[in-house]
Protein backbone atom coordinates (compact mmCIF):
# COMPACT_ATOMS: atom_id res chain seq x y z
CA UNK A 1 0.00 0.00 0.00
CA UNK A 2 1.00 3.61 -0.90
CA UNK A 3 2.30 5.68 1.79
CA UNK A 4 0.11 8.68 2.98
CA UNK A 5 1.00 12.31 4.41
CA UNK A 6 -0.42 10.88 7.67
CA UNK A 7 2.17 8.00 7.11
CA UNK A 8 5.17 10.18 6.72
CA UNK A 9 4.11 12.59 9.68
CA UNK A 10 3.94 9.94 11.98
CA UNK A 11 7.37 8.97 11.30
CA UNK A 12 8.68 12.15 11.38
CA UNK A 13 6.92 13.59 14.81
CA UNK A 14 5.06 16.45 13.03
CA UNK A 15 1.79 17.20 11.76
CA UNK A 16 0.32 16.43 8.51
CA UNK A 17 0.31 20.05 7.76
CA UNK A 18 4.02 20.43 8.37
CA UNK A 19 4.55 17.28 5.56
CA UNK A 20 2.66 19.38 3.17
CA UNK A 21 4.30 22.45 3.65
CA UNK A 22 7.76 20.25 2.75
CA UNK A 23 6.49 18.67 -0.22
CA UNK A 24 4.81 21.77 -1.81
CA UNK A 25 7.68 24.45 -0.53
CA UNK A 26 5.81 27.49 -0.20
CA UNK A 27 5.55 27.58 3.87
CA UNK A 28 9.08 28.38 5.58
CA UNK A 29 9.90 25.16 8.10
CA UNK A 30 12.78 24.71 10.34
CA UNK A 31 16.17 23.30 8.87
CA UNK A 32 15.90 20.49 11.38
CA UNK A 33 12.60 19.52 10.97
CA UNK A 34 12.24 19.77 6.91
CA UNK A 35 15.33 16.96 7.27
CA UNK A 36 13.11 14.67 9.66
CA UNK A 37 10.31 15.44 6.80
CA UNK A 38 12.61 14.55 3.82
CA UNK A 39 14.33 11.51 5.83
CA UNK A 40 10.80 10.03 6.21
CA UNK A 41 9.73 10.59 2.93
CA UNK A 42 12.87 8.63 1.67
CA UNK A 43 12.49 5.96 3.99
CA UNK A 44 8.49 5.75 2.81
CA UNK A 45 9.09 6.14 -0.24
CA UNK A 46 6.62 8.60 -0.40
CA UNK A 47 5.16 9.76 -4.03
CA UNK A 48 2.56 12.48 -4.16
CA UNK A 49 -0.55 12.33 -5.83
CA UNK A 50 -0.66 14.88 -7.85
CA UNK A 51 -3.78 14.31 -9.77
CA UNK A 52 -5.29 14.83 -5.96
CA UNK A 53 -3.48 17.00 -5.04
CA UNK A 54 -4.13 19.40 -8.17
CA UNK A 55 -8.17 18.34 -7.38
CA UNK A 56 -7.50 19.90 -4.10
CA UNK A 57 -5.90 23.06 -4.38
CA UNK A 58 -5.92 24.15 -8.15
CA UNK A 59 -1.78 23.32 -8.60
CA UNK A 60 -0.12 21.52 -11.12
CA UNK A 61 3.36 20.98 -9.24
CA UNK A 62 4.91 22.41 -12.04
CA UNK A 63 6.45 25.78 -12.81
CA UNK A 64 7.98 27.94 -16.32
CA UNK A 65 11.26 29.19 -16.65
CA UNK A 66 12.04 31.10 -19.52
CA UNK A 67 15.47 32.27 -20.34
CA UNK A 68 16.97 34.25 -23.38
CA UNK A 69 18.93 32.15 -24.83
CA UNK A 70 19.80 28.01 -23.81
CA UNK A 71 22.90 28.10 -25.85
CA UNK A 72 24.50 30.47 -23.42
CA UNK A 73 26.80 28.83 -20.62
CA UNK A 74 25.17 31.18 -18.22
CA UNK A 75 21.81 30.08 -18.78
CA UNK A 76 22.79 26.07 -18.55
CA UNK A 77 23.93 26.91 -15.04
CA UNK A 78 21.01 29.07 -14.30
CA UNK A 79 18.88 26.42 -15.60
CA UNK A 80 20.33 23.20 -13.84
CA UNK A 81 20.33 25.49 -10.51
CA UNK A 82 16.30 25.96 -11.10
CA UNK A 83 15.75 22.68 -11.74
CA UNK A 84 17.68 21.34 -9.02
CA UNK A 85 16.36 23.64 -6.43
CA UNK A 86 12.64 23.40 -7.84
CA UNK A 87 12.84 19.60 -7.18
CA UNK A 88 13.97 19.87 -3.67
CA UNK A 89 10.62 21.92 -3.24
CA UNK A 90 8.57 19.30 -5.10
CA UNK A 91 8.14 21.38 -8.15
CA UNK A 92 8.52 20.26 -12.02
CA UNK A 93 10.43 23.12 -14.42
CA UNK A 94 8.60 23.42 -18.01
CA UNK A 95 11.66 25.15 -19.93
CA UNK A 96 11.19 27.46 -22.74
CA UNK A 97 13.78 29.83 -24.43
CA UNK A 98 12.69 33.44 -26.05
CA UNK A 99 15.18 35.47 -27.20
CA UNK A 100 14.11 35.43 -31.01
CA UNK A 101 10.27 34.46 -30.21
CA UNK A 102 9.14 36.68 -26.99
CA UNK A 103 5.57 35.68 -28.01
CA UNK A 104 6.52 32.62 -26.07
CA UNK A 105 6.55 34.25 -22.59
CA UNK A 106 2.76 34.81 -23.69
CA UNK A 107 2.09 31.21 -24.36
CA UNK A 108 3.34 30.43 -20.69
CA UNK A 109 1.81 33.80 -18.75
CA UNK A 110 -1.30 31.69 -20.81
CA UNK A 111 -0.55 28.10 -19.08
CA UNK A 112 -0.17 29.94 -16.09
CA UNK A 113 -3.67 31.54 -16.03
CA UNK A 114 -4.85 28.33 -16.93
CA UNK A 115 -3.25 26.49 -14.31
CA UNK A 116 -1.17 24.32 -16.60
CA UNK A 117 1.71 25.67 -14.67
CA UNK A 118 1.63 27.05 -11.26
CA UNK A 119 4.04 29.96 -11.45
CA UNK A 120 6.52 31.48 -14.07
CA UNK A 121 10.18 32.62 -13.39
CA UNK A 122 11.25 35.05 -16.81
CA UNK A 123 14.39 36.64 -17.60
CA UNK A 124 13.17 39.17 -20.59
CA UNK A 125 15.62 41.04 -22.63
CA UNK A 126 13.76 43.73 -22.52
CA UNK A 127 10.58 44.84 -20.18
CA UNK A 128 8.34 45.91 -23.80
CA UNK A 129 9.00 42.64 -24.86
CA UNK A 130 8.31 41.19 -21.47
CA UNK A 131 4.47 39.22 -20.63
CA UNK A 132 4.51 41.15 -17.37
CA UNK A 133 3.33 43.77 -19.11
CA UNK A 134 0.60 42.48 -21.10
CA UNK A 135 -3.04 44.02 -20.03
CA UNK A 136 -5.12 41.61 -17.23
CA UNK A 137 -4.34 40.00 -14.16
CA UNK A 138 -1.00 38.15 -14.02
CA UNK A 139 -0.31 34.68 -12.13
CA UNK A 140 2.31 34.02 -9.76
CA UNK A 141 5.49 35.18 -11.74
CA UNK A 142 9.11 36.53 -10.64
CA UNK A 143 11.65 37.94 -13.23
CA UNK A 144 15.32 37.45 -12.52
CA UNK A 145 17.57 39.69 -14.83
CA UNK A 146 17.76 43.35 -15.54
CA UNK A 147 14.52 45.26 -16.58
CA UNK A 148 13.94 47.60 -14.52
CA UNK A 149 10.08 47.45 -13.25
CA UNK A 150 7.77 47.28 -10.32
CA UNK A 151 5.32 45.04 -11.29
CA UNK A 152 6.25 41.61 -10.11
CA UNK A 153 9.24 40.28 -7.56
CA UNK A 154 12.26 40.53 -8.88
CA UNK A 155 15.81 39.32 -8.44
CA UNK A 156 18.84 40.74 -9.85
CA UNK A 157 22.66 41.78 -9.67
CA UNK A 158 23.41 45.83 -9.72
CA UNK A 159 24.74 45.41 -12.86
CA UNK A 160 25.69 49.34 -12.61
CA UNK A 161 27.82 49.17 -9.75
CA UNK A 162 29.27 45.29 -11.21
CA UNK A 163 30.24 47.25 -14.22
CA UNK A 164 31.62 50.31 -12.00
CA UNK A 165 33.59 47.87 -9.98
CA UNK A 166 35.38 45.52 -12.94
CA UNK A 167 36.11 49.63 -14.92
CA UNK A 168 37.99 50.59 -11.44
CA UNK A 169 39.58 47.53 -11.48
CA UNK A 170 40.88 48.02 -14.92
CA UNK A 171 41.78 51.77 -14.36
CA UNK A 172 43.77 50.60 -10.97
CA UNK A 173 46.14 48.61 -13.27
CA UNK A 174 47.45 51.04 -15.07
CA UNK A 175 45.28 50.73 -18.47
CA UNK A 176 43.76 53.93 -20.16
CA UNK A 177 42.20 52.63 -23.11
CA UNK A 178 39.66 50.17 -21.91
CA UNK A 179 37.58 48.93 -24.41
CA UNK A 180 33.92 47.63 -23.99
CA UNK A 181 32.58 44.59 -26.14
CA UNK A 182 28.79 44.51 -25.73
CA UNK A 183 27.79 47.85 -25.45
CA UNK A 184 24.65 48.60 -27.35
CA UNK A 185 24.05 49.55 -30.75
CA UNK A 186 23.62 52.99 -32.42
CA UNK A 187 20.87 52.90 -34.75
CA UNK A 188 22.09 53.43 -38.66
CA UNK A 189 22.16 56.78 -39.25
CA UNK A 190 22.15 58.32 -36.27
CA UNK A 191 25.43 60.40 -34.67
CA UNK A 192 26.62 59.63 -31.43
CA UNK A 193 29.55 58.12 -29.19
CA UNK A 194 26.81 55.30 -27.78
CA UNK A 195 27.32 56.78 -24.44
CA UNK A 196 23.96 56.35 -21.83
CA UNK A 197 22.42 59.73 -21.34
CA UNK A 198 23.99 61.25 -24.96
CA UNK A 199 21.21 61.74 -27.34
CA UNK A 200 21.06 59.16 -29.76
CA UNK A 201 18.85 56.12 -28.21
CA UNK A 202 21.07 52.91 -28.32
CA UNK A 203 19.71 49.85 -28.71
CA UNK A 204 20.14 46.86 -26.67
CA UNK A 205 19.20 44.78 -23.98
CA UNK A 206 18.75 46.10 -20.29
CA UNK A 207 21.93 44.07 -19.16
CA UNK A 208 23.79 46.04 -22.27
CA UNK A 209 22.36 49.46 -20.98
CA UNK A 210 23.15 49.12 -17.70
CA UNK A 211 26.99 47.52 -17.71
CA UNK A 212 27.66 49.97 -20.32
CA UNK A 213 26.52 53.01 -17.99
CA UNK A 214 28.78 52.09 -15.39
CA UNK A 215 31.78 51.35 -17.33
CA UNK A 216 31.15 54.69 -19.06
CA UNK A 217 31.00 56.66 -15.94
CA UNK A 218 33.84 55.27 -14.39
CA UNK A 219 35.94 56.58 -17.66
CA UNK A 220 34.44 59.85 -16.87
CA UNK A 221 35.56 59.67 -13.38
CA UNK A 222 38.99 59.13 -14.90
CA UNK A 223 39.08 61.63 -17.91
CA UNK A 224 39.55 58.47 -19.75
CA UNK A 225 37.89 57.88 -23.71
CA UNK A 226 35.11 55.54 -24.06
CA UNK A 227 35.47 52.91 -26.71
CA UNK A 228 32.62 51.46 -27.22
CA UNK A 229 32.15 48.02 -29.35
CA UNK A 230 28.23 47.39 -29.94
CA UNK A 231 26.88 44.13 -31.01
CA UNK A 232 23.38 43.20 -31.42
CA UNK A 233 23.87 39.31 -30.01
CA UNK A 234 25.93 38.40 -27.25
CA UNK A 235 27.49 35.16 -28.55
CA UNK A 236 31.38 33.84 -29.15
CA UNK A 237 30.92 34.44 -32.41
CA UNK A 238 29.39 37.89 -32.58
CA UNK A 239 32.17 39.25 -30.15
CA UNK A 240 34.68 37.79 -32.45
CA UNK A 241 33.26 39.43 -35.59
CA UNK A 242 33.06 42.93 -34.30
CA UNK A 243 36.49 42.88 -32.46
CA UNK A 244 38.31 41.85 -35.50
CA UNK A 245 36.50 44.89 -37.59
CA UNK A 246 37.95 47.34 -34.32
CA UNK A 247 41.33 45.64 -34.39
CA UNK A 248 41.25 46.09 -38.64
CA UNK A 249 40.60 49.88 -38.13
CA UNK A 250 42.22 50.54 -34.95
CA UNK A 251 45.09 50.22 -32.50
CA UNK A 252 44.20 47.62 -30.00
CA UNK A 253 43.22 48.89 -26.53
CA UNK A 254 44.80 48.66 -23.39
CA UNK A 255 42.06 46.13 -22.15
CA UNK A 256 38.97 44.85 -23.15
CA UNK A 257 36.17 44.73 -20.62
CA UNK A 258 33.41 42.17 -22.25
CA UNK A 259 30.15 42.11 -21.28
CA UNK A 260 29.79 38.48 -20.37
CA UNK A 261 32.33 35.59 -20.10
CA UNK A 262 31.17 34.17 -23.23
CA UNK A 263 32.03 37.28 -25.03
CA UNK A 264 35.34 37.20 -23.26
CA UNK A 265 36.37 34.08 -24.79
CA UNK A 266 35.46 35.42 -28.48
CA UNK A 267 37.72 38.26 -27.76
CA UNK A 268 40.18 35.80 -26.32
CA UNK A 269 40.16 33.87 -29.61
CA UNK A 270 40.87 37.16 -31.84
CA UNK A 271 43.76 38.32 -29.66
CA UNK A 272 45.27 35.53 -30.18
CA UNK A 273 44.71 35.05 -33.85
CA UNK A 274 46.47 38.58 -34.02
CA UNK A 275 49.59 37.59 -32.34
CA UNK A 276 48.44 39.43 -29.07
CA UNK A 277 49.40 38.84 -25.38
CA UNK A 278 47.06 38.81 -22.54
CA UNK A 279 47.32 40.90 -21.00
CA UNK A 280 50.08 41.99 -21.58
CA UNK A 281 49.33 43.59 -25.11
CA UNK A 282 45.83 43.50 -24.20
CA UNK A 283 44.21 42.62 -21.11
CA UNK A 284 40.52 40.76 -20.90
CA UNK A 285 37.95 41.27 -18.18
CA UNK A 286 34.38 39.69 -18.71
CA UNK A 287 31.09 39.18 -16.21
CA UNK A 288 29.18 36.58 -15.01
CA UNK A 289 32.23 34.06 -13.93
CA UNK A 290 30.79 30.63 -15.83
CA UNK A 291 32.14 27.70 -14.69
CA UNK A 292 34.84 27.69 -17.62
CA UNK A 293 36.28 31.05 -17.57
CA UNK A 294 38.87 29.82 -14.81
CA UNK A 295 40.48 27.31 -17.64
CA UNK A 296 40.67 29.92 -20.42
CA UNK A 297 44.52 31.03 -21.22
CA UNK A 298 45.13 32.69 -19.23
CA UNK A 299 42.19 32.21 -16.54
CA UNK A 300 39.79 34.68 -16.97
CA UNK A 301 39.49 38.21 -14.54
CA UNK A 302 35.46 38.43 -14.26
CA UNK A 303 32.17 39.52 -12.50
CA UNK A 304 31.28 37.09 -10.00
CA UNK A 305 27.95 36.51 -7.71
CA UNK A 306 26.18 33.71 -5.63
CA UNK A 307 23.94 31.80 -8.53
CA UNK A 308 22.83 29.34 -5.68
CA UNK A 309 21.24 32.27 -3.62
CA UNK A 310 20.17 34.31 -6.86
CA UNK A 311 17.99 31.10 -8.10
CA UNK A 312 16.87 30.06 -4.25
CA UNK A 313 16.05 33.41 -3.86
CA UNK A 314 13.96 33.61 -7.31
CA UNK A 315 11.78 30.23 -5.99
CA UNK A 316 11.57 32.24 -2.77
CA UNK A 317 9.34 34.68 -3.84
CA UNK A 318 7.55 32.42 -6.55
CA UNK A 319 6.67 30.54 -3.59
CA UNK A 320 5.50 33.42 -1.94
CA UNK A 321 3.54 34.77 -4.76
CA UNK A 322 1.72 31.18 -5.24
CA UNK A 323 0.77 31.20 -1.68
CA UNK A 324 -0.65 35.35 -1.78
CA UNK A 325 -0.99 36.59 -5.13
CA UNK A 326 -1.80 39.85 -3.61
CA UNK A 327 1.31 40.29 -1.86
CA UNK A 328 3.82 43.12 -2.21
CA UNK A 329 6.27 42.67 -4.51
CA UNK A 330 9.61 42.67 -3.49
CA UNK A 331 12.93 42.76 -5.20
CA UNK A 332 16.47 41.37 -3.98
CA UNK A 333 19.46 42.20 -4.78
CA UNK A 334 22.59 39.80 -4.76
CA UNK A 335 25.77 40.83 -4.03
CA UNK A 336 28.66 40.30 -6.84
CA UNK A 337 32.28 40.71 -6.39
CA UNK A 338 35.10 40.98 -9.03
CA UNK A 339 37.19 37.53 -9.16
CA UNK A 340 40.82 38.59 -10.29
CA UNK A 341 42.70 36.54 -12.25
CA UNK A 342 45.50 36.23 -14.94
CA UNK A 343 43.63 37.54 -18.01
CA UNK A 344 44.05 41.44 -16.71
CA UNK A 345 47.66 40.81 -13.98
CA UNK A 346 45.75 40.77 -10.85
């Protein structure tokens, strides 16, 4: 016979109650106590019904996560971490990527309304793009990333002061002309140094805006020149492409401060191809610290910040927001620091 909730409480010493706030992870419980929970479970061999249980209370056990881009490094690790996590709490992930088709976020703010899933976690490009701002009542969703809105929890990095940080960090070793690969783009036509705040619009993603209005007023902390290097797609490739048109028309910079790590190791790639040291023709700084940018040659100086507590704290408030959909929305920030290693001399 199938083990019940009452079955698993009684082994553990707790209340049913206390087993269901366990399984379905949107009630805070004690350390000590969720392990006498989960160690009873195991031992039962516990499965949830989750026909009844979606009878019951309206839940599916599953929730969306939909990230920019799958290909990225950075959004494998995000990914794993949600899914990981989410199971720990009980919860299925439904994965969907958007970058190119945002009309997707739609189709799952549509399974959430529906109860097909039972809350969304979305990391849009950009917030006009984004389902959180689609007309009607919205389901239990959280955005990780960089839009900057009000609407629903949020979780993100200060990707102003991250920037500020790794541009200090450059400036302190000696380099002047520091380069940025990522920065957004200048729409044909139009005049302008790409600079936040100038008057020509650039276009990009939030991340793009906000790393590139740090770095830029760091240099004008300094007196130092901007050099911006815009690309539409943040990809190996596409840092590759542009930095080898710079490097065709231009001495190479002191150091190159990439948007992302993945970026980094396109610029990596074309230094080298050119016959250049890093750093000591040219150093490299990128953001986000993947697992792989300590084995690039050299290993890789870079943006760092807790992904573990970033995603926890993303199925935090999806929790919370599945429990009250009326509550407050809150947003939390995670701290970063700047790993330094080889690729700019310490």
């Amino acid at each position: 016979m199938r083990a019940t909730v009452k079955d698993v409480a009684k082994l553990a010493g707790v209340s049913p109650k206390t087993v269901s706030n366990v399984i379905n992870g949107v009630v805070f419980v004690r350390p000590e106590t969720r392990a006498r929970v989960e160690q009873a479970l195991t031992e039962l061999d516990y499965v949830p019904n989750m026909s009844a249980r979606g009878l019951r209370n309206g839940r599916s056990g599953m929730i969306g996560l939909a990230l920019p881009d799958l290909l990225r490094p950075y959004s494998a690790e995000i990914t794993h971490l949600v899914v990981e996590l989410a199971h720990e709490r009980g919860w299925g992930v439904q994965i969907e990527q958007t970058a190119s088709e945002p009309e997707r976020e739609y189709e799952l703010l549509s399974k959430a309304r529906t109860n097909l899933v039972d809350g969304l976690i979305l990391n849009p490009v950009n917030l006009d793009d984004s389902a959180v701002m689609s007309a009607g009542p919205l389901p239990a969703v959280v955005l990780i990333g960089d839009v900057d809105q009000d609407v629903v929890s949020q979780v993100l990095i200060d990707n102003v002061e991250a920037a500020k940080d790794m541009t200090r960090h450059l400036v302190e070793q000696g380099y002047r002309r520091i380069a940025a690969v990522g920065t957004p783009e200048i729409p044909s036509g139009s005049s302008g140094n790409g600079r936040i705040g100038g008057r020509t619009e650039a276009v990009g993603s939030a991340a793009s805006r906000l790393r590139a209005a740090g770095y830029h007023e760091v240099l004008a902390e300094h007196g130092l020149p901007a050099l911006d290097i815009a690309l539409d797609r943040w990809s190996p490739q596409g840092a590759a492409t542009v930095l080898s048109r710079f490097l065709r028309e231009n001495e190479p910079p002191d150091a190159l401060f990439c948007f992302t790590d993945s970026l980094a190791m396109g610029a990596v790639s074309v230094l080298w191809s050119a016959g250049l040291s890093i750093p000591g023709d040219c150093a490299v700084a990128g953001f986000d610290n993947i697992g792989e940018s300590q084995f690039t040659v050299p290993p890789l100086t870079t943006v760092d910040f807790d992904r573990r507590a970033f995603v926890q704290a993303a199925l935090d408030l999806l929790g919370e927001r599945m429990a009250d959909r009326t509550a407050t929305p809150r947003r939390i920030v995670i701290p970063h620091r700047i790993v330094r290693r080889a690729s700019t001399g310490y």
